[in-house]
C-alpha atoms as a PDB file:
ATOM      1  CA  UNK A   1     -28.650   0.269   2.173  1.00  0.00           C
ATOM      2  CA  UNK A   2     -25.053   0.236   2.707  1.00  0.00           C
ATOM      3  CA  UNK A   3     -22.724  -2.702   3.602  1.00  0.00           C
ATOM      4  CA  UNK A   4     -21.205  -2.091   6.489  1.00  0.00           C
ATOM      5  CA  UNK A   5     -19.202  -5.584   6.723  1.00  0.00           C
ATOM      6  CA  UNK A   6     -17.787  -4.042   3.504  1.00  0.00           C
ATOM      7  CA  UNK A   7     -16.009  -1.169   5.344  1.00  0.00           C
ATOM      8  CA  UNK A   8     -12.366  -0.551   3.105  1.00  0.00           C
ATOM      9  CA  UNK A   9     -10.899   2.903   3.221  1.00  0.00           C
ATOM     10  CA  UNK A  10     -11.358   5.636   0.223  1.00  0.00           C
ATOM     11  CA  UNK A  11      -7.684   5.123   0.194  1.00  0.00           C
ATOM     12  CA  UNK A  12      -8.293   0.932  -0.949  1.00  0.00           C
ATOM     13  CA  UNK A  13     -10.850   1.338  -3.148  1.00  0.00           C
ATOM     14  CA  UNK A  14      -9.531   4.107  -5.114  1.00  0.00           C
ATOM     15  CA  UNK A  15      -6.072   2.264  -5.282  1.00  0.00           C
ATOM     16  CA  UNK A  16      -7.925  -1.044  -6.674  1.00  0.00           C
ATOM     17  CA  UNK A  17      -9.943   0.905  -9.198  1.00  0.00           C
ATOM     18  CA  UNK A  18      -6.993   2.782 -10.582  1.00  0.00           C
ATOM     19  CA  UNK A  19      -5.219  -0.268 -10.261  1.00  0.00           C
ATOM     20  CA  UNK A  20      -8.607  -2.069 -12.358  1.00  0.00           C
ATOM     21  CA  UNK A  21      -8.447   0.614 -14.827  1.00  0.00           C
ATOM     22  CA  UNK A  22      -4.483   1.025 -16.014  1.00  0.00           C
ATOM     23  CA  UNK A  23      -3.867  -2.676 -15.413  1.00  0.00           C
ATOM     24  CA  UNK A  24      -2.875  -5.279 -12.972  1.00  0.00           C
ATOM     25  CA  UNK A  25       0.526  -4.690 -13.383  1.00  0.00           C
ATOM     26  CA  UNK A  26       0.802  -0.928 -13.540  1.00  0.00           C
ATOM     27  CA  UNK A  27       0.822   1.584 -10.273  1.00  0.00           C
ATOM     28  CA  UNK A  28      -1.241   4.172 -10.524  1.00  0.00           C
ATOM     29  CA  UNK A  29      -0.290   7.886 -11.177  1.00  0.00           C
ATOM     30  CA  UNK A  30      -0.134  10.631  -7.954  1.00  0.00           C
ATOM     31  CA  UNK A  31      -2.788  12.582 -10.069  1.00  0.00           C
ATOM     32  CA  UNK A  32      -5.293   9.771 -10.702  1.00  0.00           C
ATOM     33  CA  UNK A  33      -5.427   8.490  -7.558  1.00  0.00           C
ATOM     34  CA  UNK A  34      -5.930  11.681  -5.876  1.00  0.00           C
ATOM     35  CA  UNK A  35      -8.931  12.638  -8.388  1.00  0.00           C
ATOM     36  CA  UNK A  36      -9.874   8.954  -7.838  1.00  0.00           C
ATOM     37  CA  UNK A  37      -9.935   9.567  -4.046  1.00  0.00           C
ATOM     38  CA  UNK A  38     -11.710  13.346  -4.033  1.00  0.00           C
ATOM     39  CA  UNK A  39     -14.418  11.312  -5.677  1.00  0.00           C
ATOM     40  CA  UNK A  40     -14.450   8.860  -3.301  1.00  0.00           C
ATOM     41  CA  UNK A  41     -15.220  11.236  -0.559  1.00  0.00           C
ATOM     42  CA  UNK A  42     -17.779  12.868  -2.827  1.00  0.00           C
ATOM     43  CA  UNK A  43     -19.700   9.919  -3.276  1.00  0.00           C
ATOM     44  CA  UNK A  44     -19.251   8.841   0.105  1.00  0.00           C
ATOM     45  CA  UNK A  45     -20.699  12.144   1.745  1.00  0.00           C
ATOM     46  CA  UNK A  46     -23.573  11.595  -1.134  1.00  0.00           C
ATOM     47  CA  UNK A  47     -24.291   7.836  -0.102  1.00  0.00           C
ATOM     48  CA  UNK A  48     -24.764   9.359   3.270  1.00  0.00           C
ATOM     49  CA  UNK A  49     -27.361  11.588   3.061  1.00  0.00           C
ATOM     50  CA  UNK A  50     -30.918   9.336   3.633  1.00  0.00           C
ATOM     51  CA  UNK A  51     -32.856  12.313   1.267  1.00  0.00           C
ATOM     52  CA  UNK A  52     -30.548  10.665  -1.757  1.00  0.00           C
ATOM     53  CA  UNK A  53     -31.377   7.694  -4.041  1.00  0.00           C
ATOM     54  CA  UNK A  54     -30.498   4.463  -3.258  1.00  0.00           C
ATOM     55  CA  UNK A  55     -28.697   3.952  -6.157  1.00  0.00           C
ATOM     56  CA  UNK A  56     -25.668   6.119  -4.815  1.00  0.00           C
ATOM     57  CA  UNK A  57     -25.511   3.848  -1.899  1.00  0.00           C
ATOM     58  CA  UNK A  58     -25.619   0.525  -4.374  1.00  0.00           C
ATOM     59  CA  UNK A  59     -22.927   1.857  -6.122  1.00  0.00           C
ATOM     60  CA  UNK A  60     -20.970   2.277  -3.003  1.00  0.00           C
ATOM     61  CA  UNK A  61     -21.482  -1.235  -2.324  1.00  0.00           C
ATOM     62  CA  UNK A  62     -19.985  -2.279  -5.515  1.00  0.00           C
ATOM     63  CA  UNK A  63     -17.164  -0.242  -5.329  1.00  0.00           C
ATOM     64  CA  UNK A  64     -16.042  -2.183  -2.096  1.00  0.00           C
ATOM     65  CA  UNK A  65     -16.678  -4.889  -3.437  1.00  0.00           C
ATOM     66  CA  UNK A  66     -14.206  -4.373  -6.407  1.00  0.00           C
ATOM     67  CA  UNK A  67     -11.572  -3.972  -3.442  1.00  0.00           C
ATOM     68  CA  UNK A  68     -12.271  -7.292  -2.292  1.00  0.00           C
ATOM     69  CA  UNK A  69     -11.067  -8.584  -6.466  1.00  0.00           C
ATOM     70  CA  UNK A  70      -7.908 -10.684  -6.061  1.00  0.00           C
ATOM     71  CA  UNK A  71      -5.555  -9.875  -7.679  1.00  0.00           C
ATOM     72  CA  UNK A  72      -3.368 -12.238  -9.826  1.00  0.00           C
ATOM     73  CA  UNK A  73       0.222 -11.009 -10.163  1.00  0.00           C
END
Protein backbone atom coordinates (compact mmCIF):
# COMPACT_ATOMS: atom_id res chain seq x y z
CA UNK A 1 0.00 0.00 0.00
CA UNK A 2 1.28 3.36 -0.53
CA UNK A 3 2.00 6.16 2.03
CA UNK A 4 0.15 8.82 1.32
CA UNK A 5 1.35 11.08 4.44
CA UNK A 6 4.63 10.51 2.54
CA UNK A 7 3.55 12.61 -0.49
CA UNK A 8 7.18 14.56 -1.81
CA UNK A 9 7.36 15.47 -5.44
CA UNK A 10 9.40 13.26 -8.21
CA UNK A 11 11.27 16.46 -8.30
CA UNK A 12 12.48 15.87 -4.13
CA UNK A 13 13.10 12.53 -4.21
CA UNK A 14 15.10 12.36 -7.25
CA UNK A 15 17.15 15.47 -6.01
CA UNK A 16 17.86 13.57 -2.52
CA UNK A 17 18.83 10.35 -4.23
CA UNK A 18 21.23 11.98 -6.63
CA UNK A 19 22.18 14.02 -3.89
CA UNK A 20 22.58 10.28 -1.67
CA UNK A 21 24.47 8.87 -4.46
CA UNK A 22 27.36 11.64 -5.56
CA UNK A 23 27.60 12.91 -1.99
CA UNK A 24 26.28 15.28 0.53
CA UNK A 25 28.21 17.93 -0.62
CA UNK A 26 28.02 17.65 -4.38
CA UNK A 27 24.89 18.99 -6.71
CA UNK A 28 23.79 16.79 -8.93
CA UNK A 29 24.36 16.84 -12.78
CA UNK A 30 21.31 18.25 -15.35
CA UNK A 31 21.62 14.69 -16.94
CA UNK A 32 21.30 12.55 -13.80
CA UNK A 33 18.67 14.15 -12.36
CA UNK A 34 16.58 14.18 -15.34
CA UNK A 35 17.18 10.24 -15.92
CA UNK A 36 16.70 10.14 -12.10
CA UNK A 37 13.31 11.90 -12.52
CA UNK A 38 11.98 9.93 -15.95
CA UNK A 39 12.34 7.03 -13.58
CA UNK A 40 10.57 8.47 -11.05
CA UNK A 41 7.53 8.89 -13.13
CA UNK A 42 8.05 5.37 -14.43
CA UNK A 43 7.87 3.84 -11.23
CA UNK A 44 5.29 6.04 -10.08
CA UNK A 45 2.77 5.22 -13.02
CA UNK A 46 3.94 1.38 -12.15
CA UNK A 47 3.15 1.72 -8.28
CA UNK A 48 -0.18 2.81 -9.54
CA UNK A 49 -1.53 0.21 -11.32
CA UNK A 50 -3.47 -2.29 -8.49
CA UNK A 51 -2.73 -5.49 -11.23
CA UNK A 52 1.21 -4.81 -10.12
CA UNK A 53 3.15 -6.31 -7.17
CA UNK A 54 3.30 -4.78 -4.09
CA UNK A 55 6.74 -4.62 -4.02
CA UNK A 56 6.78 -1.60 -6.59
CA UNK A 57 4.61 0.25 -4.23
CA UNK A 58 7.11 -0.68 -1.06
CA UNK A 59 9.76 0.61 -2.90
CA UNK A 60 7.96 3.79 -3.48
CA UNK A 61 7.55 4.10 0.10
CA UNK A 62 11.17 3.93 0.73
CA UNK A 63 12.12 6.20 -1.73
CA UNK A 64 10.10 9.00 0.15
CA UNK A 65 11.29 8.11 2.86
CA UNK A 66 15.00 8.70 1.80
CA UNK A 67 13.65 12.39 1.12
CA UNK A 68 12.73 12.75 4.56
CA UNK A 69 17.08 11.87 5.44
CA UNK A 70 18.52 15.03 7.01
CA UNK A 71 20.96 16.15 5.75
CA UNK A 72 24.17 17.24 7.62
CA UNK A 73 26.05 20.02 5.81
Amino acid sequence: MLDKSLDFSIKEIACQLCRLAEGCNNQPSGGVLEDTESALYFIKAITENPYNSDYFRTFWNVLQNINNYEWED
